[in-house]
Protein backbone atom coordinates (compact mmCIF):
# COMPACT_ATOMS: atom_id res chain seq x y z
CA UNK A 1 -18.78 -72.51 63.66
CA UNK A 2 -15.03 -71.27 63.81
CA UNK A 3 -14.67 -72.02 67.08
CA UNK A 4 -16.38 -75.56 66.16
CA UNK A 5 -13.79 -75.95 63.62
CA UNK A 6 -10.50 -74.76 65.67
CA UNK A 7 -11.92 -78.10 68.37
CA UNK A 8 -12.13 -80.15 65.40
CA UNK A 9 -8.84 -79.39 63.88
CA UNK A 10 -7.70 -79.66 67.28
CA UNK A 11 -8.54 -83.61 68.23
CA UNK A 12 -7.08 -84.33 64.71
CA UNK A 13 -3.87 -82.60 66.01
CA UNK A 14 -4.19 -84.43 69.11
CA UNK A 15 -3.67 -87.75 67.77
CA UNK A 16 -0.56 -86.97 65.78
CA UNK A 17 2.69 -88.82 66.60
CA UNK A 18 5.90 -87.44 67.48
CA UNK A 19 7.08 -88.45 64.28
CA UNK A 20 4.50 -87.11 61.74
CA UNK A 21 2.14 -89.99 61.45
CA UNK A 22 -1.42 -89.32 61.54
CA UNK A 23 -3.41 -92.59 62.89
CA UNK A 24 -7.12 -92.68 62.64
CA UNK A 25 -6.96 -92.68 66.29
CA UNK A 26 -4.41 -92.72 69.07
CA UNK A 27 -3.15 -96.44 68.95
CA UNK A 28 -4.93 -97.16 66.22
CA UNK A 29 -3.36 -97.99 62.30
CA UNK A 30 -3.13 -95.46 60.18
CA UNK A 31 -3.12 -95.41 55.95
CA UNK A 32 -1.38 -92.98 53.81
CA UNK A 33 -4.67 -92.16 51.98
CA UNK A 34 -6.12 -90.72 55.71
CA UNK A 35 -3.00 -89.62 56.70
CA UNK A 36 -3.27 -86.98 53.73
CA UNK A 37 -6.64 -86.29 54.44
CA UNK A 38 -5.76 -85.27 58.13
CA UNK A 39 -2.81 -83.26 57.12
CA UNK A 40 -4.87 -81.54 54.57
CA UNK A 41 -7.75 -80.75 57.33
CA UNK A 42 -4.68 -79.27 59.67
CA UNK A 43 -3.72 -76.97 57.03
CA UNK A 44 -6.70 -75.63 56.74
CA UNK A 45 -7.02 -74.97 60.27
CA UNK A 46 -3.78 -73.18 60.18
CA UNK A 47 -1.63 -75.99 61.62
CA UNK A 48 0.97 -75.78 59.14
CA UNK A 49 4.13 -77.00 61.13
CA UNK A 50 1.82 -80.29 62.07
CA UNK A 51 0.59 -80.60 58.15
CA UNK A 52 4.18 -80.31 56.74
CA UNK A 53 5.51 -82.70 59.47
CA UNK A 54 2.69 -85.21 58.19
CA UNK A 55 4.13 -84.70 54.88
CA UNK A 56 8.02 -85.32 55.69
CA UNK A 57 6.58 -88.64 57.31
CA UNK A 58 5.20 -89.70 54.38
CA UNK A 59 8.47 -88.67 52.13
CA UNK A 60 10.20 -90.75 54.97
CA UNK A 61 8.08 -93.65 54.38
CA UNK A 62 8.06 -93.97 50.51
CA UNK A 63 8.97 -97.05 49.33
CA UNK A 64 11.63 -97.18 45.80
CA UNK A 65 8.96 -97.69 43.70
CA UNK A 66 7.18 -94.76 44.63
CA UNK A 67 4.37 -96.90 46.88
CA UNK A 68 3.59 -97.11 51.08
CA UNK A 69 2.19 -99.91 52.33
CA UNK A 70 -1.83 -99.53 52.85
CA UNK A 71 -1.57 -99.92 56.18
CA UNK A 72 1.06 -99.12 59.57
CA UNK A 73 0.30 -100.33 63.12
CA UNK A 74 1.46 -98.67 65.78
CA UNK A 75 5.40 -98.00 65.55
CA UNK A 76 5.28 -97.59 62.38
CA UNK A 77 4.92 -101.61 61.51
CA UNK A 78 3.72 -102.41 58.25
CA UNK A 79 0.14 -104.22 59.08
CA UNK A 80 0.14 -104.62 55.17
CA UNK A 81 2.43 -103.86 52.58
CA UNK A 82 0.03 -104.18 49.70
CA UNK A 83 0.65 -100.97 46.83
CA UNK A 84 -2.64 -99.33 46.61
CA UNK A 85 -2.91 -96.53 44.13
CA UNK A 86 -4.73 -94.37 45.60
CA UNK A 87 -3.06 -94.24 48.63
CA UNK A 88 0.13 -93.26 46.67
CA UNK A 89 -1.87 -90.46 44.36
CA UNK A 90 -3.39 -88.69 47.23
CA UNK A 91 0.23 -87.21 48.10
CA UNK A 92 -0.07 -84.94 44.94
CA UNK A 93 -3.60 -83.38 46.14
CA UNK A 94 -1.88 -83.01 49.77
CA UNK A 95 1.03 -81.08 48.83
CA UNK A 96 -0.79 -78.97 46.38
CA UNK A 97 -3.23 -78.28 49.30
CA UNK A 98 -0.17 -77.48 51.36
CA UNK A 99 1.15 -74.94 48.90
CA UNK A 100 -2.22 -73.25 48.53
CA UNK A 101 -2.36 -72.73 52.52
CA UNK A 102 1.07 -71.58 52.65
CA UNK A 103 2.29 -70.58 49.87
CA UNK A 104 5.59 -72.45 50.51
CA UNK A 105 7.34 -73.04 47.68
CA UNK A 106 10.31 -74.54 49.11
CA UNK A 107 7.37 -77.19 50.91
CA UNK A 108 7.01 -77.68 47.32
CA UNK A 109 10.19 -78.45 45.71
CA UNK A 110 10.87 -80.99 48.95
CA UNK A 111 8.06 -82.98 48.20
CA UNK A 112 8.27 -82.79 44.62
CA UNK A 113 10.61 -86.44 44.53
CA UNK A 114 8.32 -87.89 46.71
CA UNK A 115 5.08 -86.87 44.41
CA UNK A 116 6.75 -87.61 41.26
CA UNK A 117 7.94 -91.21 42.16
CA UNK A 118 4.09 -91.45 43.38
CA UNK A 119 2.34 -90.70 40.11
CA UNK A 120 4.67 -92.85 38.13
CA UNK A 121 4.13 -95.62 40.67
CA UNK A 122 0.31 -95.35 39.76
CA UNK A 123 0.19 -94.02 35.95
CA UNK A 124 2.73 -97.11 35.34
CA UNK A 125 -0.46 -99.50 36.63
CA UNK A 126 -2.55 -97.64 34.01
CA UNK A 127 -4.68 -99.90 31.21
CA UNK A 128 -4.35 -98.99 28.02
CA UNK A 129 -8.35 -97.92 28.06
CA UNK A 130 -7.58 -95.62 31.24
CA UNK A 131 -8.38 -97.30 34.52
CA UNK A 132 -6.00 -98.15 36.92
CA UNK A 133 -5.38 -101.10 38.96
CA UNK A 134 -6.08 -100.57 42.50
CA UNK A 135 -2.86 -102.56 43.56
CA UNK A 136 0.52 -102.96 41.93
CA UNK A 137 0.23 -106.85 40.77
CA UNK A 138 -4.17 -106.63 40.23
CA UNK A 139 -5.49 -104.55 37.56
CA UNK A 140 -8.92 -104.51 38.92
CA UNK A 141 -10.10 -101.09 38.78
CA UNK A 142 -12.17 -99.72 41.72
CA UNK A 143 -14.28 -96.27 40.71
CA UNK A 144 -13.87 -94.58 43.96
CA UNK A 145 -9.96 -95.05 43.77
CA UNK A 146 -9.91 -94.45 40.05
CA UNK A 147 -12.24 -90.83 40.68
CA UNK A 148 -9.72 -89.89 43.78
CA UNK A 149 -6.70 -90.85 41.24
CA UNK A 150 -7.84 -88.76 38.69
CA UNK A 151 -7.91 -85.35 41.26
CA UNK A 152 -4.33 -86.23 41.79
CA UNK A 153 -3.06 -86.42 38.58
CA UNK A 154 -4.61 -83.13 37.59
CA UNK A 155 -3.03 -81.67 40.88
CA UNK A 156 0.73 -83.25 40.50
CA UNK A 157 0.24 -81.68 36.44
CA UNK A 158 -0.15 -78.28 38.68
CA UNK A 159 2.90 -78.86 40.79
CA UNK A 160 5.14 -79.86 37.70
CA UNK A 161 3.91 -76.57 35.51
CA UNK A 162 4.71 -74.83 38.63
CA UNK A 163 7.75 -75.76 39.35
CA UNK A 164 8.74 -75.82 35.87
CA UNK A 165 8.91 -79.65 35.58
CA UNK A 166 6.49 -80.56 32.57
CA UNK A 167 4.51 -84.14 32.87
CA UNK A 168 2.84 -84.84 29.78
CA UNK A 169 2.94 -88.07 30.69
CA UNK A 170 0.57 -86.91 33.60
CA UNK A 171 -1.84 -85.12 32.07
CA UNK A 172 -2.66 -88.11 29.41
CA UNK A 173 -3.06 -90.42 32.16
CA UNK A 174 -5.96 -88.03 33.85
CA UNK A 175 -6.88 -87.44 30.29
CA UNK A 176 -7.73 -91.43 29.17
CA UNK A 177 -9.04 -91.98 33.19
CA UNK A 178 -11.35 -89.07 32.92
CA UNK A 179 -12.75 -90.54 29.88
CA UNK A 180 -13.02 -94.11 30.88
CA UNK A 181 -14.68 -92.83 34.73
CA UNK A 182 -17.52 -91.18 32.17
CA UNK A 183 -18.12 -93.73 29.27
CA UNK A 184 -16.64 -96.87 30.43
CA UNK A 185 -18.18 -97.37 33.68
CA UNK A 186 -17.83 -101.61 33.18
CA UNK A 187 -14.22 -100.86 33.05
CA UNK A 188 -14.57 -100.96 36.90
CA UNK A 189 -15.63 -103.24 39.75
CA UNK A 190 -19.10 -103.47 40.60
CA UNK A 191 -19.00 -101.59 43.86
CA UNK A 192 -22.72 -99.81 43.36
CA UNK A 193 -24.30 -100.32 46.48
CA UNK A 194 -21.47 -98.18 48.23
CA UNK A 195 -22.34 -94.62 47.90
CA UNK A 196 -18.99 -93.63 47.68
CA UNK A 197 -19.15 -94.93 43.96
CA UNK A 198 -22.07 -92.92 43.52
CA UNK A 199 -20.39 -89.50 44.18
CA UNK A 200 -16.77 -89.95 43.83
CA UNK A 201 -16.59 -89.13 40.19
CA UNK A 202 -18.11 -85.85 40.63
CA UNK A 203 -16.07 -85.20 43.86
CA UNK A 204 -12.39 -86.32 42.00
CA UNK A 205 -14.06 -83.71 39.21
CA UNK A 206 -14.13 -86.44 36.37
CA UNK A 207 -18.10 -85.61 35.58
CA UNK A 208 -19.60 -82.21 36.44
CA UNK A 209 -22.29 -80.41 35.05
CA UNK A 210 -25.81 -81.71 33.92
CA UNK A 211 -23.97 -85.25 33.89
CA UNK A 212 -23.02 -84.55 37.70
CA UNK A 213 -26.79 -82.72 38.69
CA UNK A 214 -28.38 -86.37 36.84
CA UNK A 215 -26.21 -88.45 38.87
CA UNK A 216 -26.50 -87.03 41.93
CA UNK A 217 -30.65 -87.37 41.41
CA UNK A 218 -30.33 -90.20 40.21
CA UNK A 219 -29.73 -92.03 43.32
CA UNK A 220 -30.55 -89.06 46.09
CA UNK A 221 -33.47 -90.95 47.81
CA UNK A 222 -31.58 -94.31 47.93
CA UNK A 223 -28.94 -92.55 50.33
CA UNK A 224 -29.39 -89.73 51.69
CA UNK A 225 -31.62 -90.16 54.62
CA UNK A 226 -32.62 -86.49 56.24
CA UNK A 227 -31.59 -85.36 59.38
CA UNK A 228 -28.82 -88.01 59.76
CA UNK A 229 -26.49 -88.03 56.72
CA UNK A 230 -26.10 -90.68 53.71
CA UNK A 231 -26.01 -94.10 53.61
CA UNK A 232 -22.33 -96.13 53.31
CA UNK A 233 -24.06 -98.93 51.10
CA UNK A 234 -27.14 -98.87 50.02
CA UNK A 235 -28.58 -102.08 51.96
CA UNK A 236 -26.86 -101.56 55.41
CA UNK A 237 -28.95 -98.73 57.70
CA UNK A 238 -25.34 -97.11 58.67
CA UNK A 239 -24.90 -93.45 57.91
CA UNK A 240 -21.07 -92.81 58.20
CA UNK A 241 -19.99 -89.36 58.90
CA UNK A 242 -16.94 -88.88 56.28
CA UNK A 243 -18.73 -89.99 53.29
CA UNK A 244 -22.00 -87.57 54.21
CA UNK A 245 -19.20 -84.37 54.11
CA UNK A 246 -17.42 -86.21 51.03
CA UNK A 247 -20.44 -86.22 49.45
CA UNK A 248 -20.96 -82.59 50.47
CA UNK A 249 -17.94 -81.44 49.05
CA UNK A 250 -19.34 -83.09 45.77
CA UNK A 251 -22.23 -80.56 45.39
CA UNK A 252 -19.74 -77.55 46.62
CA UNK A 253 -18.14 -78.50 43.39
CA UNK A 254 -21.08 -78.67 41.30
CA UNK A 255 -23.05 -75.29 43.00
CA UNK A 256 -25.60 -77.53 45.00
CA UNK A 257 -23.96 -74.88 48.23
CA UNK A 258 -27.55 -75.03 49.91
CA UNK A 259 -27.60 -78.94 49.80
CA UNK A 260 -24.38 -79.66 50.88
CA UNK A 261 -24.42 -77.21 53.88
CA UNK A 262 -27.48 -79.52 54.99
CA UNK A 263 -25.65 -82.26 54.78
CA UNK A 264 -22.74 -81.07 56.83
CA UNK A 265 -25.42 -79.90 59.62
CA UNK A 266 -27.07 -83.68 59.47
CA UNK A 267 -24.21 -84.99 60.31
CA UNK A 268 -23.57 -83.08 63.31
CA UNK A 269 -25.05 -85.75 65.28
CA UNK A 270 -22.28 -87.68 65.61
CA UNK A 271 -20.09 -84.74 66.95
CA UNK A 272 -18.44 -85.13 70.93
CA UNK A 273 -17.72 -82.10 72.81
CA UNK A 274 -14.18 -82.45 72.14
CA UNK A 275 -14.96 -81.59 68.77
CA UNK A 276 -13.77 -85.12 67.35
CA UNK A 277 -15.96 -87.26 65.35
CA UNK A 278 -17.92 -90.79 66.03
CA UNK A 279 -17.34 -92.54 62.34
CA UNK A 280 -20.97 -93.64 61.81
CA UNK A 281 -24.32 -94.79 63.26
CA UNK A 282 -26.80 -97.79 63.14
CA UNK A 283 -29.78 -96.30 62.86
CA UNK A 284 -32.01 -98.94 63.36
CA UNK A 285 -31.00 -99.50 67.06
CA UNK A 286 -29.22 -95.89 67.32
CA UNK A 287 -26.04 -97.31 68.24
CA UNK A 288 -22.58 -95.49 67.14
CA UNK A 289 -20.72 -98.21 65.06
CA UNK A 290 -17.86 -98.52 64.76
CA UNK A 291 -16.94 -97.48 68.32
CA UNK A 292 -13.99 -95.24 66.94
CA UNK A 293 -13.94 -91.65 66.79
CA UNK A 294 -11.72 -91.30 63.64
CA UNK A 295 -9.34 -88.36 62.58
CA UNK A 296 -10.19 -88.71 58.78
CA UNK A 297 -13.95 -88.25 59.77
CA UNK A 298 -13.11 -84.72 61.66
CA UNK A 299 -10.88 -84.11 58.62
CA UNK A 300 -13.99 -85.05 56.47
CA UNK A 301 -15.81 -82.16 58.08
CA UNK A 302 -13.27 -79.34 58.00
CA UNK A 303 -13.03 -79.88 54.86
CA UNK A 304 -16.14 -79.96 54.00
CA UNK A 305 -16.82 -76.27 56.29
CA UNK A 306 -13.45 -74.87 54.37
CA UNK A 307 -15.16 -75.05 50.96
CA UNK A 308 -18.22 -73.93 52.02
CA UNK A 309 -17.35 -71.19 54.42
CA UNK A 310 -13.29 -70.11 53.07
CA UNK A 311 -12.52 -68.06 50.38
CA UNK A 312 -8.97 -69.25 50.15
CA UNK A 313 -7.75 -70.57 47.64
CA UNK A 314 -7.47 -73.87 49.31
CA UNK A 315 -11.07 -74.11 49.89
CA UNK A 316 -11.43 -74.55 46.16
CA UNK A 317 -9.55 -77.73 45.63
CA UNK A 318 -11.93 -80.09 45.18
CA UNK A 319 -13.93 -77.49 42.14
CA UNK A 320 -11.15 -76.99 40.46
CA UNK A 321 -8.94 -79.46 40.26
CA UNK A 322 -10.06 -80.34 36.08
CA UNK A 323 -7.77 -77.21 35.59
CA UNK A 324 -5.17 -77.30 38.35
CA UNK A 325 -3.64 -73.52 36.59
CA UNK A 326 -6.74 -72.15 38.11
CA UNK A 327 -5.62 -72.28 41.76
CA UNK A 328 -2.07 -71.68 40.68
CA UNK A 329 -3.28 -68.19 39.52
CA UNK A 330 -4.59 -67.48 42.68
CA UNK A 331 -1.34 -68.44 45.23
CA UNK A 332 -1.60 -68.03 48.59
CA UNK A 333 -0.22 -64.73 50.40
């Protein structure tokens, strides 16, 4: 599996522009959201110079307000300028990754204008019952994007404390999300039939415990389909590579280790020697759709093998991110 891993991390690094930028695939667009997501799955495969060039792309990038646009063509040529929220959170959970690979704390201090400018983009699109607007200008709240949101917010409250910038600002915003991902769930777009939606609020650590263990049952059988991986929606026969490890990273956080190293070995059918990633399959006519091999679904799976395999302190991100001082007591070397 290490050597598995080291190919994987590899064909993400492969794509990688001179300048930083991460596409989903050589000559293909790229979003900051997936960008991050790369980055995070080259520092944990100990490409550290690549990851923190990723990074200085996206402090590059930044818009005044604190935004990127959701999507750059080749060239860097905004595709779309829309102001996702999301996209501008996942920085935070990036650069605390970062500094829990390496240790750097001058990494840290760098990005720290560029994260802060981020979170106040997003916590300033905040409702006053906790969800956030999915775009600067629409406050239609999206529960994946809302669940991701909330991970980032507890991790830029973890950069602040360490760097001795306080954000209590921050840490009400995760605070009134948190509570509106777990009792409001009409706050939110009706999105059910994706089974991102499904897991996302366990994954971005908003519900855990027996809440987390009756979700996850809850809707187990109308996904996951054995052997292959889960389900994107629940009434399309398309098993997508990224959101089976997401999903596996869900159950890392919640002890279900047994379950989500099964689903990380289902997957493994859509894996080319290269060690890259197809991005899903049809499986009622077993045809690979679509015909991309994408870096955010390799970065899906090393990931996924970090926090089920690594005992760094990285490999914990996604369980312990309610309490961001947890991994700051445990720094890298």
């Amino acid at each position: 599996m290490p050597d598995q891993i080291a190919e994987t991390v590899a064909s993400i690094a492969a794509q990688q522009q001179d300048d930083g930028l991460i596409p989903w695939y050589a000559g293909g667009q790229a979003d900051p959201w997936d960008h991050v997501e790369a980055a995070m799955a080259l520092d944990a495969g100990g490409e550290h110079e690549r990851a923190a060039a990723a990074y200085d792309w996206l402090r590059r990038m930044q818009r005044p307000d604190g935004s990127w646009a959701s999507r750059y063509d080749p060239g860097n040529v905004i595709a779309d300028a829309t102001a996702e929220t999301n996209h501008a959170a996942y920085v935070a959970v990036g650069s605390w990754h970062h500094w829990l690979s390496t240790g750097d704390s001058a990494f840290l201090e760098r990005m720290w204008p560029a994260v802060r400018r981020a979170l106040d983009f997003v916590t300033g699109c905040q409702a006053p019952g906790g969800e956030i607007g999915w775009a600067a200008g629409d406050p239609t709240a999206l529960l994946t994007g809302c669940s991701s949101i909330h991970q980032a917010l507890r991790c830029g409250v973890a950069i602040a404390t360490l760097l001795d910038e306080p954000q209590p600002d921050w840490e009400l915003a995760a605070d009134l999300l948190a509570s509106a991902l777990r009792e409001r769930p009409a706050a939110f777009a009706d999105k059910s039939r994706f089974s991102m939606d499904w897991y996302y609020p366990i994954l971005g650590g908003a519900i855990r415990g027996t809440a987390a263990l009756r979700r996850i049952e809850d809707r187990w059988e109308e996904f996951v389909v054995p052997g292959k991986g889960i389900f994107c929606v629940s009434d399309q026969p398309w098993v997508t590579g990224a959101e089976t490890c997401e999903l596996a990273l869900a159950l890392d956080a919640i002890g279900e280790r047994d379950a989500a190293s099964a689903l990380v070995a289902d997957m493994q059918h859509l894996r080319e020697d290269d060690g890259s990633y197809w991005t899903g399959l049809v499986l009622t006519d077993g045809v690979r759709w679509p015909v991309e091999r994408t870096t955010w679904t390799a970065a899906a799976v090393v990931l996924a093998t970090d926090a089920l395999t690594g005992g760094h302190p990285r490999s914990a991100i996604f369980r312990v991110t309610a309490s961001g001082a947890e991994a700051a007591a445990n720094p890298a070397p």
